[in-house]
Structures are given as structure tokens and as C-alpha cells.
Protein backbone atom coordinates (compact mmCIF):
# COMPACT_ATOMS: atom_id res chain seq x y z
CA UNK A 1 131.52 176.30 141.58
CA UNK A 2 130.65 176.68 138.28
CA UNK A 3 131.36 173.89 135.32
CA UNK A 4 134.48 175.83 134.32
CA UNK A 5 135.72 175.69 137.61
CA UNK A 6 134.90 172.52 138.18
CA UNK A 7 136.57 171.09 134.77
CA UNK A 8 139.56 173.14 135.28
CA UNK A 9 139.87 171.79 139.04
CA UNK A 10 139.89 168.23 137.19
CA UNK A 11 142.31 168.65 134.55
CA UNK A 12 144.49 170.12 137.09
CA UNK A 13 144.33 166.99 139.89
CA UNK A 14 145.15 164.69 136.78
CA UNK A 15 147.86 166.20 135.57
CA UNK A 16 150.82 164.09 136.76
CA UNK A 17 153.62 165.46 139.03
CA UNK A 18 157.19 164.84 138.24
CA UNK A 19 158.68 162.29 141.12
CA UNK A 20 155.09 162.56 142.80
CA UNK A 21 152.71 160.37 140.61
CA UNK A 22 155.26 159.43 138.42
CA UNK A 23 156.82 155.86 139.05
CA UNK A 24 159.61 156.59 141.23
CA UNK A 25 161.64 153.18 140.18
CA UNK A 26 162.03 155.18 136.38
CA UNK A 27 162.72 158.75 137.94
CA UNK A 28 165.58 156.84 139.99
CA UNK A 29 166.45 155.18 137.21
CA UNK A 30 166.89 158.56 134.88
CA UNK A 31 168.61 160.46 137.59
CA UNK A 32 171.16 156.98 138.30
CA UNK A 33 171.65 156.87 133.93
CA UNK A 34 172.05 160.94 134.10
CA UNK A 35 174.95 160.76 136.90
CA UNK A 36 176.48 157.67 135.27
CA UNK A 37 176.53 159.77 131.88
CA UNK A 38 178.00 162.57 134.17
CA UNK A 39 180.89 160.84 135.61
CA UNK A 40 181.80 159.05 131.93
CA UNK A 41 182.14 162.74 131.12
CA UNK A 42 184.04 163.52 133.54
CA UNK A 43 186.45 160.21 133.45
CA UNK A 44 186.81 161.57 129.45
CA UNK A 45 188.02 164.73 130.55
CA UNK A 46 190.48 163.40 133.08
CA UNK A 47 192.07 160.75 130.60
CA UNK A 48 192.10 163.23 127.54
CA UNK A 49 193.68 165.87 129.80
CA UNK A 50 196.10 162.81 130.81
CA UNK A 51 196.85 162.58 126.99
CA UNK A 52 197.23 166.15 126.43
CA UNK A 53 199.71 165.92 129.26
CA UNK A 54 201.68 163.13 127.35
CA UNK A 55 201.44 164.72 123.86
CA UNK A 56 203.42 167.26 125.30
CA UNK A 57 205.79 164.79 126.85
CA UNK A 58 206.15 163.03 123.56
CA UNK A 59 206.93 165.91 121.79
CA UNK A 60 209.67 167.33 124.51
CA UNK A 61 211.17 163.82 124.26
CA UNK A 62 211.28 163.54 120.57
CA UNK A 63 212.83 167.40 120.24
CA UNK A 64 215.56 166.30 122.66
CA UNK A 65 216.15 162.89 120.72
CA UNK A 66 216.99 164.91 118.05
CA UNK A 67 219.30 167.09 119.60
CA UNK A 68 221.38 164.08 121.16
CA UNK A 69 221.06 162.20 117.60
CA UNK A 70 222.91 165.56 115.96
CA UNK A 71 224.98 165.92 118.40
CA UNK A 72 225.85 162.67 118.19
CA UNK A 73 225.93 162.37 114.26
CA UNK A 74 228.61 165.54 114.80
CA UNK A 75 230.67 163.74 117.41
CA UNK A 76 231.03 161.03 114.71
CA UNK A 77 232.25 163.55 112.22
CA UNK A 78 234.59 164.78 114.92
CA UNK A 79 235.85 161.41 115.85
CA UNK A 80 236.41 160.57 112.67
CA UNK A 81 238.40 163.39 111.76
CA UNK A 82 240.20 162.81 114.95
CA UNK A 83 240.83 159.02 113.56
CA UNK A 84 242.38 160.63 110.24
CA UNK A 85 244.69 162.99 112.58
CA UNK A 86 246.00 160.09 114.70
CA UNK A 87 247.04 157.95 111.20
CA UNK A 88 248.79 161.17 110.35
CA UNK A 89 250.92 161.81 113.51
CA UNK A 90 251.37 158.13 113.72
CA UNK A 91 253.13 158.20 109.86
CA UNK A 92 254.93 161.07 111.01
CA UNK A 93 256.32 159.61 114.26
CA UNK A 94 257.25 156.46 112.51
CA UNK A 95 258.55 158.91 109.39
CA UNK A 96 260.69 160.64 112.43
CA UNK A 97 261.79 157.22 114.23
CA UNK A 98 263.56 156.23 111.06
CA UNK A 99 265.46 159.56 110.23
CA UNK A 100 266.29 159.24 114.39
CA UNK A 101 267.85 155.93 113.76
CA UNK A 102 269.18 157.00 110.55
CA UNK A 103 271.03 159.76 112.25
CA UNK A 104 272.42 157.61 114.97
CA UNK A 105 273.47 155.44 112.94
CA UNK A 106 275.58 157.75 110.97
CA UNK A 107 277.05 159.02 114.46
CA UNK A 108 278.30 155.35 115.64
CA UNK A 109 279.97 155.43 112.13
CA UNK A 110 281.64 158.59 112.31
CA UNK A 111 282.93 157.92 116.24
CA UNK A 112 284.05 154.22 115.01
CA UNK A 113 287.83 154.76 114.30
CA UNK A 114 287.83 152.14 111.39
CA UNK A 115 284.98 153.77 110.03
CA UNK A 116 286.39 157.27 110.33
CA UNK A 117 289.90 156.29 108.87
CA UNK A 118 287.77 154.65 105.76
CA UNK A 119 284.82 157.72 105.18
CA UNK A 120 287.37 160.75 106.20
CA UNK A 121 290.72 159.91 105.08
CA UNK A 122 291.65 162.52 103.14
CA UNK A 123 289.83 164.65 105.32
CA UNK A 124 291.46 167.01 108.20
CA UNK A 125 290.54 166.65 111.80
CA UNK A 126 289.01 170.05 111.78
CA UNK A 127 286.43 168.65 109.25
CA UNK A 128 285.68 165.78 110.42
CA UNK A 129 284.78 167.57 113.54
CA UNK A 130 282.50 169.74 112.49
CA UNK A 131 280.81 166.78 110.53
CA UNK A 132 280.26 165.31 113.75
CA UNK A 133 278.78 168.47 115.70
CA UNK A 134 276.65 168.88 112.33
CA UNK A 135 275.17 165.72 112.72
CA UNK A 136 274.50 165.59 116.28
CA UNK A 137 272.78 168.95 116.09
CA UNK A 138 270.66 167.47 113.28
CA UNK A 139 270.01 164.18 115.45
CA UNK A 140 268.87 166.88 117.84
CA UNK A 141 266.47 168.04 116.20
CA UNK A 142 264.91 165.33 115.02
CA UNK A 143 264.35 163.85 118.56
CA UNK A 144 262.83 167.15 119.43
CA UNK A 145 260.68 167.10 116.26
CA UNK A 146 259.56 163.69 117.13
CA UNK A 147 258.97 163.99 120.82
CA UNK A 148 256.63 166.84 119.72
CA UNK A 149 254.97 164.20 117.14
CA UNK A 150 254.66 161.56 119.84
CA UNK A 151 252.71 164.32 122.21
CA UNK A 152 250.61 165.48 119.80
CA UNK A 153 249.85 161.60 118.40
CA UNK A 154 248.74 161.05 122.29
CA UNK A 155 246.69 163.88 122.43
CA UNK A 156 245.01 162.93 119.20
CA UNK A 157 244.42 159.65 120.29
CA UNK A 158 243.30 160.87 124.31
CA UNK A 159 240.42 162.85 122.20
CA UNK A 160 239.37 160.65 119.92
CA UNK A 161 238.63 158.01 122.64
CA UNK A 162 237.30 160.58 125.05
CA UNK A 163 235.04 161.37 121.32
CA UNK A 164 234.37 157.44 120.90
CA UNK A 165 233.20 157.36 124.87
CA UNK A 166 230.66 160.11 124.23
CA UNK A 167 229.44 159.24 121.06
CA UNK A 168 228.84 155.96 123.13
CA UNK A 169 227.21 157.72 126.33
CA UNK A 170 224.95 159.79 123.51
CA UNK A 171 224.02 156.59 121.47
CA UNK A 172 222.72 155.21 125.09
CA UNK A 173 220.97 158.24 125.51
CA UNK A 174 219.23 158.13 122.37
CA UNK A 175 218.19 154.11 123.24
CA UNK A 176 216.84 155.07 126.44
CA UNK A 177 214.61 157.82 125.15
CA UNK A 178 213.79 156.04 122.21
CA UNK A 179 212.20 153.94 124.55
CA UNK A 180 210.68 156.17 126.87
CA UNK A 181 208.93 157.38 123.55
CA UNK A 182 207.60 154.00 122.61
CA UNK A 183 206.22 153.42 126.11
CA UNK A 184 204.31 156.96 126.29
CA UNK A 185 203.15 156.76 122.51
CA UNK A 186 201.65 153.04 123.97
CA UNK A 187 200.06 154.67 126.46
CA UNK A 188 198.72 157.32 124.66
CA UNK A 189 196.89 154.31 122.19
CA UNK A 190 195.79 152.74 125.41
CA UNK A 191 194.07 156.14 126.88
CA UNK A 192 192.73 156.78 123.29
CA UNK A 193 190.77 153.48 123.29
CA UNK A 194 189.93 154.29 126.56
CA UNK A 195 188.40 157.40 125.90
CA UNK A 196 186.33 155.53 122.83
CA UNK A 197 185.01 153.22 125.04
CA UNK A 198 183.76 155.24 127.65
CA UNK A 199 182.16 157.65 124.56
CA UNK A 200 180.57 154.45 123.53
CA UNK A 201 179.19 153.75 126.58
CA UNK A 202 178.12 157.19 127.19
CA UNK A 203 176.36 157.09 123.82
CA UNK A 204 174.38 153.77 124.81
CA UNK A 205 173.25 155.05 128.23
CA UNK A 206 172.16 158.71 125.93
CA UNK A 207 169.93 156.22 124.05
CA UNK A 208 168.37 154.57 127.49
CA UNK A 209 167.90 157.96 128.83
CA UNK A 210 166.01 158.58 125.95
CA UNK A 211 163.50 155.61 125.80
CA UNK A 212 163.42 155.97 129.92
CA UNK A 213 162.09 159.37 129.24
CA UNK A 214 160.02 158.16 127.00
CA UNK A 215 158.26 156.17 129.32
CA UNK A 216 157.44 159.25 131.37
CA UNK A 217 153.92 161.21 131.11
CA UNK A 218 154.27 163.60 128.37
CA UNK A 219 154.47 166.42 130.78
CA UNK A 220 157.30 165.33 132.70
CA UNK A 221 159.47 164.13 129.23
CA UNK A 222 161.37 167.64 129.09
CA UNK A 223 161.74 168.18 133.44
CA UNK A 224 165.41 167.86 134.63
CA UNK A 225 166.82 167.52 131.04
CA UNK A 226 170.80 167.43 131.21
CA UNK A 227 172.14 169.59 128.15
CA UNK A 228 174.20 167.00 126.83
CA UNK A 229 170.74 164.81 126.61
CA UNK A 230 169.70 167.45 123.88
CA UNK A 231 172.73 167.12 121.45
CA UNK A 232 171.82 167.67 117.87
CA UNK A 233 168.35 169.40 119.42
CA UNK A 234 169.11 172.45 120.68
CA UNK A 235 167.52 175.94 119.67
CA UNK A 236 169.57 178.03 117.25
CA UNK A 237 170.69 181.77 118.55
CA UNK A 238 169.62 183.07 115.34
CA UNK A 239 167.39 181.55 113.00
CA UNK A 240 169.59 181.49 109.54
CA UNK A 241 173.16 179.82 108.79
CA UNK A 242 176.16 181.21 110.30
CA UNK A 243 178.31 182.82 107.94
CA UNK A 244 181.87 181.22 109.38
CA UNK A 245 181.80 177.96 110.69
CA UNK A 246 184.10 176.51 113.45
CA UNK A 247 186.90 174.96 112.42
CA UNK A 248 190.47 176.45 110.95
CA UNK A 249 191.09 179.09 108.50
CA UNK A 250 193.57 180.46 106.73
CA UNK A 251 194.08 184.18 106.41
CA UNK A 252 194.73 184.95 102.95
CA UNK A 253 196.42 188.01 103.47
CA UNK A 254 198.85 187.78 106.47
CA UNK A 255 199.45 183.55 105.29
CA UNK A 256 198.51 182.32 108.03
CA UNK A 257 196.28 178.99 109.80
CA UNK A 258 193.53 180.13 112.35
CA UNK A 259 191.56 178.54 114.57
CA UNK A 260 187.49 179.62 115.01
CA UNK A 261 186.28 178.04 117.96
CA UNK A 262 182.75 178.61 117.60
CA UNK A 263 180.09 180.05 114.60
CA UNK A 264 180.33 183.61 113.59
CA UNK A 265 176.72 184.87 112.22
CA UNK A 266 176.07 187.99 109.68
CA UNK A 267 172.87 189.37 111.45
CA UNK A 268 170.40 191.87 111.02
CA UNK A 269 171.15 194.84 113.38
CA UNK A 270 168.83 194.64 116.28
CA UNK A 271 167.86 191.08 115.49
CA UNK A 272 166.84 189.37 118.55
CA UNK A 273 169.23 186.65 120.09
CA UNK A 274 167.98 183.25 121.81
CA UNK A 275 169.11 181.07 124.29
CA UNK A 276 169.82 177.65 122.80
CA UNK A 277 168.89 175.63 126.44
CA UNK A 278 167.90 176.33 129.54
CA UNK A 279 170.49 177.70 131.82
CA UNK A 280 171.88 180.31 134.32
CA UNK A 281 173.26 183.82 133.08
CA UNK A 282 177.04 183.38 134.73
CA UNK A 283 178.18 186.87 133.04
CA UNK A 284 176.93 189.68 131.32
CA UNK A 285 179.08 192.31 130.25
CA UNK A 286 181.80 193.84 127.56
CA UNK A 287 184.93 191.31 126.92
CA UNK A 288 187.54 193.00 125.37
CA UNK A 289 187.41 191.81 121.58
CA UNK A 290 184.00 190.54 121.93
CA UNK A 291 181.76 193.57 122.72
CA UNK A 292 178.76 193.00 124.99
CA UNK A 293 178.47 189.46 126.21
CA UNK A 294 176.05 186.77 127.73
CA UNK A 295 177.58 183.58 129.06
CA UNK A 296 174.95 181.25 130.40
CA UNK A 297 175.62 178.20 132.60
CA UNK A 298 173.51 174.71 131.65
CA UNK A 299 174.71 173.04 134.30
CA UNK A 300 177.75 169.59 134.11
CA UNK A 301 180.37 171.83 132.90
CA UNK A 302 178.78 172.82 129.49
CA UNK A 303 178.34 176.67 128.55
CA UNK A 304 177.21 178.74 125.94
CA UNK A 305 178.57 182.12 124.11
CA UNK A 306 176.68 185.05 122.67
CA UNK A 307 178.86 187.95 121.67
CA UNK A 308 179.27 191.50 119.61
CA UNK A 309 176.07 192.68 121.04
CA UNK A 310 174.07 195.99 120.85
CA UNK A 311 171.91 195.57 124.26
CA UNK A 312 171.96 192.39 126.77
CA UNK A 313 168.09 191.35 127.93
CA UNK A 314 169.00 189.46 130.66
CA UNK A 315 170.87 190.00 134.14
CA UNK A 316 173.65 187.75 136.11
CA UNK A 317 171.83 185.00 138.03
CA UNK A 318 168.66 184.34 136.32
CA UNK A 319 167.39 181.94 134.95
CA UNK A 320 166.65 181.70 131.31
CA UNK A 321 164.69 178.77 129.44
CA UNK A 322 165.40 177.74 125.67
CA UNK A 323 164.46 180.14 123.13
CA UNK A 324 164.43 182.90 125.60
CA UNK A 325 165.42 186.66 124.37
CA UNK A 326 168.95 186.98 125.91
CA UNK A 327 170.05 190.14 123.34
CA UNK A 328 170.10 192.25 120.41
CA UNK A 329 172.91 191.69 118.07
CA UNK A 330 175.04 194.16 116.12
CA UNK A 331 175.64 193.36 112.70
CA UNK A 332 177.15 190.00 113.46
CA UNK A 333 176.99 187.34 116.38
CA UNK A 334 179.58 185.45 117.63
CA UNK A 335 178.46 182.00 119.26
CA UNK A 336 180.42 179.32 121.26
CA UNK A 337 179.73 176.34 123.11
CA UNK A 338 181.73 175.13 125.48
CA UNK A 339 182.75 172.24 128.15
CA UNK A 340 184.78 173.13 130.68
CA UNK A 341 187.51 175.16 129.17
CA UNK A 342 187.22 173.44 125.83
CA UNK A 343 185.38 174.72 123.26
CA UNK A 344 183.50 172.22 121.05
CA UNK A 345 181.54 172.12 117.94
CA UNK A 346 178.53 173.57 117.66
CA UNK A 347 177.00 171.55 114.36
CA UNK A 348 176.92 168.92 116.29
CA UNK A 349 174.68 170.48 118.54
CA UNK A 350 172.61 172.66 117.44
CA UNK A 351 169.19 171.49 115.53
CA UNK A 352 169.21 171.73 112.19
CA UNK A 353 172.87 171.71 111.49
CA UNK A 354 174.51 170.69 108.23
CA UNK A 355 175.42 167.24 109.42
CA UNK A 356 172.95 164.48 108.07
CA UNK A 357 172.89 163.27 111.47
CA UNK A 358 173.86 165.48 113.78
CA UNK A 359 172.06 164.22 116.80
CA UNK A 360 173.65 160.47 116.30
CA UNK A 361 177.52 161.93 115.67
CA UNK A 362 180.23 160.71 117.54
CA UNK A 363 182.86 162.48 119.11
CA UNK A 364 185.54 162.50 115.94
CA UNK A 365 188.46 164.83 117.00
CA UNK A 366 190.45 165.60 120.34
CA UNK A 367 188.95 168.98 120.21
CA UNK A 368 185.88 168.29 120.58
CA UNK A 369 185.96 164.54 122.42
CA UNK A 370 184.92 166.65 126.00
């Protein structure tokens, strides 16, 4: 064997082996921090889906307090106007009561003989008659008149407490959601420190996994690396700023707010496009909208986006490593990350972003808490 051989033969029997000559108490250790990181994620997801969930609720509830408080506010107005129609039939039935007993009154007069000699003496039967029919007809009509005032004051009065009882019933119904409310927007305060607590913890047991790694042979440092271990360091698709960041827009000529869920990049045609992390291709193909397409898998949950390409590189199912060629871009690139379904923000990802510190920022908006 000659020196060469024998040197390389060396190097190569020193070199350590990850979980082999590596001290197995730290390995276990990295793996137990990398699961517990794992499962905080996953607990995140869970409560800010829970809160999502209760948003909605809150919202529902608060649209439907508002319908009972206007319907209520015009039951009011109803009730009230109601109120002013029962003082009116009850002036008129007392108005009517009075010309009733006024009329009678003049009857008992008129069919009093002493009465009748002293009003219609020099008056002849005939006329004094007809005076008499005259005025009953008249007391008549007034009864009629104010038997139609007494039915109408009871009807105005059976609706304006049937009004009052609903206004009541809607007032309740107002309380009770009122409440409901309170009790799901204290929930939602409880499930949003929640969610800040477990990021916090997720963040300190980030740090350990760093110094734990640390502690490993340089070799080893970069073998089983979760992606969310490598926020704020992973490799760029393209090497230059994107041209529209994520975040909302507004469209200046239709007037309206839109959301860009990931970085859109102004490239040179043909330029070549790299894989920010090691991963699994999970599709490759055209998405309507989005041209050609590579979606790689990096394993927990998390995926990346590379669209509007000329020619893919790569196949479904294979592996890919950081910086690897994955496609040729058109005259733009369209990049997203992703966790789970939720698409998050890539500047606090990706190295060299335009945060000061990108690798040390928190988790500052719903969107982009998973």
C-alpha cells in the first residue's frame, strides 16, 4: 500500500460517524429537543386553528347581535308609535263616552213628562216625536262609533304589549350573546398567550439545539438538520432581491387590497433556480396560473414553491440538497414557503433578508405564527 493509500485509509477511520462515534447521550438528546420542537409546532397549529375557528364564531355572533339590536331598536320605534295610538283611541273613547252620556241624557229628558211639558210646550206631538227618533238615532250612532273606538283601543293596546314582550325577549337575546361574545373573545386572549408561550419555548429549545449541535464533530453539525432549525439561514432561489415582497397590495387600477403570499422575483431568462434546503420533490408539473412548477417536501409539514418556469431539472421523488439546480426560470420566479396549508414569510427565512435579524425574529402575525 503505498503512503497515499495508507494516509487516505487514516483520515478515513478518523473521521467520526454520526450516532456511531459520536456520544450517543447528545445525539439522543438532539433528536428528544428536535421532536419536542416538533410537537410545540404542532400544539401551535392546533390552538391557532382553534382560534381561527372562534374568530369566525365571534364574528357570526357579533353580525347576529346586530341584527337583534336593530330589530330591536325598530320594535321600540314600533312600540312607541303603538303607545301614541293607544293615548289617541283612549281620548277618543273617553271623547265618545261623554257625547254617549250626553245623548242619554237628553233622551231621559225628552221621555220625562215634566220635562217634555217645560222644553216642548208650544211644540206639536208630531215634533216632538221626531225629536225623539232624531236623537235616538244619533245616540245610535255614537254607541256604534264608540264600540268601534273601544275595539280598536284593545287592539292597539294587545300589540303594543305583544311589541313590549318582544322587545323584551330581543333585549334577552342581545344579553345572552353579548355574553357568549365576552366568553369566546376571553378565550381567544387565553389561546393567544398560549400560542406565545409555546413560541417562546420553541424558540429556547431552537437555541439548545443549536449549542447541542455545536457540541457535535464538525462533520456531523449539518446531519439530520430539521428545516425549521435553519430559519433566517436558508439558501436563496435566486441570488438578487425579489422584486415584490410578501405581504398586501393594493391594485392601483381595479382599487383594490391583495394579498402576496410569497416573493415574486424579476429574473434573467434561463437563470438557474436553487433549492433553498434539503428536501423531497413532492410535484413537478404546470399549475394553472403558475406555469411549470417544483414543490419540494423538507420534511415536519414545511414546503417550498418555485414557479413560472421555462424547464424543471428535477423529477418527483428525489431527493435534492440545498443549493441544488431544481429549474430554469422565465422572466420572473414566483417563490413560497409554506407550513402545512399556511403560507408564511419568507424574509424571515431566507439568509440574507432585509430584516436586521432575521434569524432571531419572532413569530409577529397570525399569518405567519405556524
Amino acid at each position: 500500500m503505498s503512503k497515499w493509500g495508507f494516509a487516505f485509509l487514516i483520515i478515513t477511520l478518523s473521521l467520526p460517524v454520526f450516532g456511531d462515534s459520536s456520544n450517543p447521550d447528545l445525539i439522543e438528546k438532539i433528536d428528544e429537543t428536535k421532536s419536542i420542537v416538533s410537537n410545540a409546532e404542532k400544539k401551535q397549529r392546533r390552538i391557532y386553528k382553534q382560534v381561527l375557528e372562534s374568530d369566525l364564531r365571534v364574528k357570526k355572533m357579533s353580525e347576529e347581535r346586530s341584527k337583534v339590536n336593530e330589530k330591536m331598536l325598530s320594535s321600540q320605534a314600533d312600540a312607541q308609535e303603538l303607545a301614541y295610538e293607544v293615548r289617541l283611541w283612549t281620548q277618543k273613547v273617553k271623547e265618545q263616552r261623554a257625547r254617549i252620556a250626553k245623548s242619554v241624557a237628553h233622551l231621559y229628558q225628552l221621555k220625562n213628562p215634566s220635562v217634555l211639558t217645560f222644553l216642548f210646550s208650544d211644540q206639536s206631538a208630531s215634533e216632538i216625536e221626531r225629536n225623539v227618533r232624531f236623537l235616538k238615532k244619533v245616540s245610535e250612532s255614537d254607541f256604534k262609533r264608540f264600540q268601534t273606538y273601544r275595539v280598536s283601543l284593545t287592539q292597539a293596546k294587545k300589540a303594543n304589549e305583544d311589541l313590549k314582550e318582544e322587545v323584551r325577549k330581543l333585549l334577552g337575546l342581545k344579553n345572552k350573546l353579548k355574553v357568549k361574545e365576552a366568553k369566546l373573545l376571553a378565550d381567544q386572549r387565553e389561546k393567544n398567550l398560549l400560542i406565545k408561550l409555546i413560541n417562546k419555548d420553541k424558540e429556547k429549545n431552537l437555541e439548545l439545539l443549536k449549542k447541542l449541535r455545536s457540541q457535535l464533530p464538525e462533520m456531523d453539525q449539518d446531519a439530520e438538520v430539521a428545516f425549521f432549525e435553519k430559519k433566517g439561514e436558508l439558501y436563496p432561489p435566486l441570488p438578487q432581491a425579489p422584486w415584490k415582497e410578501y405581504g398586501s397590495t393594493f391594485d392601483p387600477i381595479y382599487k383594490v387590497k391583495l394579498l402576496h403570499l410569497g416573493w415574486t422575483y424579476n429574473a434573467l431568462r434561463m437563470s438557474t433556480v436553487k433549492s433553498v434546503f434539503d428536501g423531497k420533490v413532492a410535484y413537478v408539473g404546470p399549475i394553472p396560473g403558475f406555469g411549470q412548477t417544483v414543490i419540494l417536501d423538507h420534511g415536519n409539514h414545511y414546503y417550498s414553491v418555485y414557479s413560472y418556469n421555462l424547464e424543471t431539472k428535477v423529477f418527483q421523488g428525489e431527493k435534492v440538497f440545498k443549493g441544488q439546480t431544481l429549474a430554469l426560470s422565465g422572466n420572473q420566479l414566483y417563490f413560497e414557503l409554506r407550513h402545512y396549508s399556511n403560507a408564511i414569510d419568507p424574509e424571515k427565512w431566507i439568509a440574507n433578508g432585509r430584516s436586521e435579524d432575521v434569524a432571531g425574529t419572532s413569530f409577529s402575525s397570525r399569518g405567519d405564527q405556524l
